[in-house]
N, C-alpha and C. Protein backbone atom coordinates (compact mmCIF):
# COMPACT_ATOMS: atom_id res chain seq x y z
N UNK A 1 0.84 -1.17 0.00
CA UNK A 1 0.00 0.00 0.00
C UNK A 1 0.88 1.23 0.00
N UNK A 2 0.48 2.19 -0.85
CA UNK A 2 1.13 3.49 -0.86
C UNK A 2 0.26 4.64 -0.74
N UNK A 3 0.22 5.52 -0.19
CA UNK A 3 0.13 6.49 0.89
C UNK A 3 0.77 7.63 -0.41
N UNK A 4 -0.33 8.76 -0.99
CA UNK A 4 0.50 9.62 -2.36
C UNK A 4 0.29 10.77 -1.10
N UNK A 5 -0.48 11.17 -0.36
CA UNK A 5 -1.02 12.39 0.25
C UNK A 5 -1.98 11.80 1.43
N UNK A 6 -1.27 12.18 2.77
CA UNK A 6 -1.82 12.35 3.83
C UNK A 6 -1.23 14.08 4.64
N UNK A 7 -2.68 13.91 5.26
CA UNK A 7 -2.58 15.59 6.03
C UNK A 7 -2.22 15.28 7.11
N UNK A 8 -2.66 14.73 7.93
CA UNK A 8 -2.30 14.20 9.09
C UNK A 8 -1.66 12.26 9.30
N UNK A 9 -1.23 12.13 10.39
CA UNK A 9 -1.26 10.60 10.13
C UNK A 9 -2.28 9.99 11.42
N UNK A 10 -2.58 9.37 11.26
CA UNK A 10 -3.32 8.57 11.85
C UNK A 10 -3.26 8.31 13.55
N UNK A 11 -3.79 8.25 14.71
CA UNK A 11 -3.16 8.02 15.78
C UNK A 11 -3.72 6.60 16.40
N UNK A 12 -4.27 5.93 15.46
CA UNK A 12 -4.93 4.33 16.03
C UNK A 12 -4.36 3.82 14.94
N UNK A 13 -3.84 2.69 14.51
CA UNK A 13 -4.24 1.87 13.41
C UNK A 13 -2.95 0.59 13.77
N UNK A 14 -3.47 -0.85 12.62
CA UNK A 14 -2.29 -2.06 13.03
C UNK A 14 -1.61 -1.72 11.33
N UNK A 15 -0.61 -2.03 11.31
CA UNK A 15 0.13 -2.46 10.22
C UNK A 15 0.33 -4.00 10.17
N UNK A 16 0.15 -4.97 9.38
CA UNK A 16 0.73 -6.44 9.32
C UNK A 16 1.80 -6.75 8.02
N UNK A 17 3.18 -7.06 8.17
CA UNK A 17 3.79 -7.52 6.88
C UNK A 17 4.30 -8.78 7.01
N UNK A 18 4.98 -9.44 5.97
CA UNK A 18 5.64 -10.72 5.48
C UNK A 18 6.71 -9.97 5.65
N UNK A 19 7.98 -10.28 6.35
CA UNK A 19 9.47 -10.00 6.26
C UNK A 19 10.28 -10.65 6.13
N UNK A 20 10.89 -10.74 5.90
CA UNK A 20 12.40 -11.49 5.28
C UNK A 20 13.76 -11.30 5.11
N UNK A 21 14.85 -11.31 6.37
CA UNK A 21 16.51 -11.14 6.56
C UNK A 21 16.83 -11.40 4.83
N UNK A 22 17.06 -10.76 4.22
CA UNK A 22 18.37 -11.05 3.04
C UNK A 22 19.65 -11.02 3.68
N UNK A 23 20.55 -11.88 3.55
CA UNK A 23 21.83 -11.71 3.84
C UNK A 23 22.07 -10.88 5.41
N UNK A 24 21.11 -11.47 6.43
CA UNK A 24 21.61 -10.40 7.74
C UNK A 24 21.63 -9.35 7.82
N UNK A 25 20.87 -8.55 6.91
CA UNK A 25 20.40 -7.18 7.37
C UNK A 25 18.95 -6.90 8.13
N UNK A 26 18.41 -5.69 7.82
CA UNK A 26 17.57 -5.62 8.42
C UNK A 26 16.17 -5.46 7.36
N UNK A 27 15.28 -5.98 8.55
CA UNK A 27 13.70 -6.39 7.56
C UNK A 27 12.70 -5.52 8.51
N UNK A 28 12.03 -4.44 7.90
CA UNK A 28 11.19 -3.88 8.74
C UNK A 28 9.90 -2.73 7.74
N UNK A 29 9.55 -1.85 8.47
CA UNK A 29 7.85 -1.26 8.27
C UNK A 29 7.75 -0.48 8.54
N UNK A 30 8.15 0.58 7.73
CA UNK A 30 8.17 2.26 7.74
C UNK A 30 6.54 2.83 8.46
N UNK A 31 5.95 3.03 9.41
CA UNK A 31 5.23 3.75 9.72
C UNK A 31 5.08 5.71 10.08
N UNK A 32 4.24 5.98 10.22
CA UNK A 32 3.95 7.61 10.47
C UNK A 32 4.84 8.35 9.68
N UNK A 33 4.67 7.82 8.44
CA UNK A 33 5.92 8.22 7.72
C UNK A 33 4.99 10.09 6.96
N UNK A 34 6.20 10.47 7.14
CA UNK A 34 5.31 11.87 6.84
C UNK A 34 6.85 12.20 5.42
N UNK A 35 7.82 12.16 5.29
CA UNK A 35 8.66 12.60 4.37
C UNK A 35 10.02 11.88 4.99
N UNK A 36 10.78 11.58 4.15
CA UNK A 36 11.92 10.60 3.93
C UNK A 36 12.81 11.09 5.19
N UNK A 37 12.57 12.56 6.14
CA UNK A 37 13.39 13.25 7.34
C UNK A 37 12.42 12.34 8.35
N UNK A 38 11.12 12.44 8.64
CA UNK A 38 10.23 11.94 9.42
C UNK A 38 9.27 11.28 9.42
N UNK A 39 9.53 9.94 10.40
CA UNK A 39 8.84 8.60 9.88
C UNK A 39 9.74 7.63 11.62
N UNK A 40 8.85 6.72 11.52
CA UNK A 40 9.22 5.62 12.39
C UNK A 40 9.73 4.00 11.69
N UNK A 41 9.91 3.22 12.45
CA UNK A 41 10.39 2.45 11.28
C UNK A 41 10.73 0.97 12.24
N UNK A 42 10.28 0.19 12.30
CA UNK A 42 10.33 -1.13 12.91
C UNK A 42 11.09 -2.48 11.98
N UNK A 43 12.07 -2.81 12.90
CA UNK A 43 13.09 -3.77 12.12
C UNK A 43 13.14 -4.73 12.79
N UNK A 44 13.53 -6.16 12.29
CA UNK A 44 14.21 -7.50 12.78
C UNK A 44 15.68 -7.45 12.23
N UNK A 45 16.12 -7.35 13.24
CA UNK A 45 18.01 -7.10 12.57
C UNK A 45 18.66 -8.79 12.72
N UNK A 46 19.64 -9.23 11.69
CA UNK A 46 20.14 -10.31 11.59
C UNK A 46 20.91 -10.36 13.27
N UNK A 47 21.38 -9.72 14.25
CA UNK A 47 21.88 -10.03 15.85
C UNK A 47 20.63 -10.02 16.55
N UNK A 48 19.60 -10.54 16.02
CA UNK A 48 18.42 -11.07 16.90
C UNK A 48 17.85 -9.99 17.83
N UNK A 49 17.88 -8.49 17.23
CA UNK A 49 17.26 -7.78 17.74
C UNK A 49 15.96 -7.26 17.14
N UNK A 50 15.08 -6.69 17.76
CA UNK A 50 13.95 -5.85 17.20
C UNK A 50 13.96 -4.41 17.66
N UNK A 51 13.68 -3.89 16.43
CA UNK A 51 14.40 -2.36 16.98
C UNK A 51 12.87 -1.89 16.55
N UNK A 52 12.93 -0.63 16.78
CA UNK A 52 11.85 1.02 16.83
C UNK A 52 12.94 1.61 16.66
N UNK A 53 13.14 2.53 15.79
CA UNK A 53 13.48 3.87 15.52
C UNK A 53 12.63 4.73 14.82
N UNK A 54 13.19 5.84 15.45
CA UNK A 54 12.31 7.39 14.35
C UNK A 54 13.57 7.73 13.15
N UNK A 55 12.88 8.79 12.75
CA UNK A 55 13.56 9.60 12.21
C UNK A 55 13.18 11.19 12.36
N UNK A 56 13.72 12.19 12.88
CA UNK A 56 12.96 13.76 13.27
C UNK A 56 13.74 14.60 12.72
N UNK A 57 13.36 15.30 11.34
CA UNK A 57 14.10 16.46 11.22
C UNK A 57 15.10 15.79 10.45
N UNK A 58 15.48 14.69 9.97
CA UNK A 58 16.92 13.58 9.27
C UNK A 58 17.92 13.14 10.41
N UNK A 59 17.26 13.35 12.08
CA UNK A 59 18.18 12.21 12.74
C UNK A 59 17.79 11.41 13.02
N UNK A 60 18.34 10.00 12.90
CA UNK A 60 17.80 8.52 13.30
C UNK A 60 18.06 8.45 14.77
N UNK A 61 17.16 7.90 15.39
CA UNK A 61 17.49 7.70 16.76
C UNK A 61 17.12 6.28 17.51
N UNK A 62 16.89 5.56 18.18
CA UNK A 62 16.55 4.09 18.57
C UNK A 62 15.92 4.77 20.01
N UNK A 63 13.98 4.26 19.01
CA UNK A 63 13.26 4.53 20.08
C UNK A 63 12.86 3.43 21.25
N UNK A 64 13.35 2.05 21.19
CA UNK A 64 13.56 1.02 21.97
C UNK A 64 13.75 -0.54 21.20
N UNK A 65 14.36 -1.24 22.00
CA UNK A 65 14.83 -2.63 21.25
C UNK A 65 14.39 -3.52 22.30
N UNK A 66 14.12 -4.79 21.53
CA UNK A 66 14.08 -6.31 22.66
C UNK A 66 15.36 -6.90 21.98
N UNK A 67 15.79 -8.06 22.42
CA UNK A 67 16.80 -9.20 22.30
C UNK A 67 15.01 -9.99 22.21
N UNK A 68 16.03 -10.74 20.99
CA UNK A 68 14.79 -12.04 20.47
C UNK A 68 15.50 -13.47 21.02
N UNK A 69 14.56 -14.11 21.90
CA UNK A 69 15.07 -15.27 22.14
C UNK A 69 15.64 -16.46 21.70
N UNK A 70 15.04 -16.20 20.48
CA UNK A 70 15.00 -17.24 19.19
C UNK A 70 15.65 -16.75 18.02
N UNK A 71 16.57 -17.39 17.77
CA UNK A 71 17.74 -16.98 16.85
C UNK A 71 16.30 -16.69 15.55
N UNK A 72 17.22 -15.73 14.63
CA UNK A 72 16.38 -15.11 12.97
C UNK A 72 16.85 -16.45 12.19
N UNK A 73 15.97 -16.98 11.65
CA UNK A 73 16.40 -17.77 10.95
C UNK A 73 16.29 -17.03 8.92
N UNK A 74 17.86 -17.30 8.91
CA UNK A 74 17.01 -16.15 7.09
C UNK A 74 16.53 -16.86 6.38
N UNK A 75 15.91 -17.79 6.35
CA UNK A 75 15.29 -18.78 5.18
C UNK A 75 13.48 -18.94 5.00
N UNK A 76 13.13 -18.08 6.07
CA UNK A 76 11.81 -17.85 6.38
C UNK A 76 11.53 -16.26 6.92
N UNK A 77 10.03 -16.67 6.11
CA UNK A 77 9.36 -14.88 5.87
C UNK A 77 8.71 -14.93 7.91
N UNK A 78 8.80 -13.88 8.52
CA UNK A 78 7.93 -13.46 10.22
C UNK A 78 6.85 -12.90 9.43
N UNK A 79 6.09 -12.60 9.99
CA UNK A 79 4.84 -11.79 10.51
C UNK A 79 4.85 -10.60 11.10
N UNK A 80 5.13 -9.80 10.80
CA UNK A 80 5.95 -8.15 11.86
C UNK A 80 4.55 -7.59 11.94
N UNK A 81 3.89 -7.03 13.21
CA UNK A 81 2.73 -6.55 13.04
C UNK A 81 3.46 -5.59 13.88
N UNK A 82 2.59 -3.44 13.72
CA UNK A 82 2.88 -3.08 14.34
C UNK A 82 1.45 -2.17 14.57
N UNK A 83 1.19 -2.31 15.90
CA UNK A 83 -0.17 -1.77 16.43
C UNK A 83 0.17 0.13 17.25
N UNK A 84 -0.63 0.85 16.86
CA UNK A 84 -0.13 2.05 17.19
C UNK A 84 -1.47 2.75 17.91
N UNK A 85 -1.45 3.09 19.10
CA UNK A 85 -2.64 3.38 19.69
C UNK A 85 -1.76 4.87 20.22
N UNK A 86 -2.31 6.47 19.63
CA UNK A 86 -1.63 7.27 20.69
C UNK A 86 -0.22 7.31 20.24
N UNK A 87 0.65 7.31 21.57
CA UNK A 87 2.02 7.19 21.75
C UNK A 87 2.23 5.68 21.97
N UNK A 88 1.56 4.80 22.48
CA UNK A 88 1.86 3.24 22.26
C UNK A 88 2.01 2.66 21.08
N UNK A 89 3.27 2.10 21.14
CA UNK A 89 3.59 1.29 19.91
C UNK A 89 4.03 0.08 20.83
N UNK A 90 3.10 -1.34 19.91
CA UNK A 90 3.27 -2.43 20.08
C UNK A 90 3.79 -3.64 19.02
N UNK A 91 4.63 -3.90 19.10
CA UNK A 91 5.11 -4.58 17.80
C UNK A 91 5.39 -6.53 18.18
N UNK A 92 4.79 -7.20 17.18
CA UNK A 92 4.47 -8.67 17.27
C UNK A 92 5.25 -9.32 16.06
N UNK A 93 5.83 -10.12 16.66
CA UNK A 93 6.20 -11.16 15.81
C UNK A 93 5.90 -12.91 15.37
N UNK A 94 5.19 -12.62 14.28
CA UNK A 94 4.08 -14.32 14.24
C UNK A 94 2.99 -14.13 15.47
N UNK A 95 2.42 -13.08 15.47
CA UNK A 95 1.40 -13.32 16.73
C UNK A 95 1.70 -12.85 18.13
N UNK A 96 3.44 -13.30 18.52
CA UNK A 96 3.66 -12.68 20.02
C UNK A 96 4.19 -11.38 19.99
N UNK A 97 3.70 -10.76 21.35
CA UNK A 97 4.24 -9.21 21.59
C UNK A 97 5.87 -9.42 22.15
N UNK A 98 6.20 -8.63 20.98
CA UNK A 98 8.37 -8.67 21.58
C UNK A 98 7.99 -7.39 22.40
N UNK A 99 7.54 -6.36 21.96
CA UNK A 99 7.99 -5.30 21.87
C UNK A 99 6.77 -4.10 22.93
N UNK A 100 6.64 -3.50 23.50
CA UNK A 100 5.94 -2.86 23.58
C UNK A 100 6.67 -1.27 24.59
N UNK A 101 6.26 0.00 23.99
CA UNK A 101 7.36 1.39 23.90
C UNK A 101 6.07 2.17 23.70
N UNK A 102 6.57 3.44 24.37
CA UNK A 102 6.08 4.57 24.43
C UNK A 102 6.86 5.68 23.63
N UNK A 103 6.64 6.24 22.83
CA UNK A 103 7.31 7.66 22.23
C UNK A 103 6.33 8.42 21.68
């Protein structure tokens, strides 16, 4: 789905994707994306982390991470859901909550 013109962004809504490590990088789901400076952005990084970052103004910053218990395997697509209520962001992987942050 692409998004040509929004005025505002949204302050409820879920995102759900298919993701997939290429080569140990990172696999993630650009949300509240307002222009390529400002936007949020949810990743599964190949060191078994799950990150939140923004972006404000063109600085990236890390708005909170879990350690995933369960090694990334790259040969299979997750389930990355990210639920946004407000300032709560909740982010799921295949169904379970890794993640749950306030910004």
């Amino acid at each position: 789905m692409t998004l040509n013109s929004v005025t505002e962004a949204p302050t409820a809504f879920t995102i759900s994707a298919a993701v997939k490590l290429m080569g140990g990088a990172l696999a993630g789901v650009a949300f509240n994306y307002q222009n390529q400076n400002n936007f949020y952005r949810t990743a599964i990084a190949g060191n078994n982390v799950l990150y939140v970052f923004k972006m404000v103004n063109g600085t990236h910053s890390v708005v909170s991470l879990a350690n995933l218990t369960v090694p990334i395997d790259l040969s299979i697509y997750y389930n990355l859901k990210i639920e946004k209520n407000g300032t709560k962001i909740d982010v799921y992987i295949d169904g379970a909550l890794i993640l749950s942050t306030n910004d």
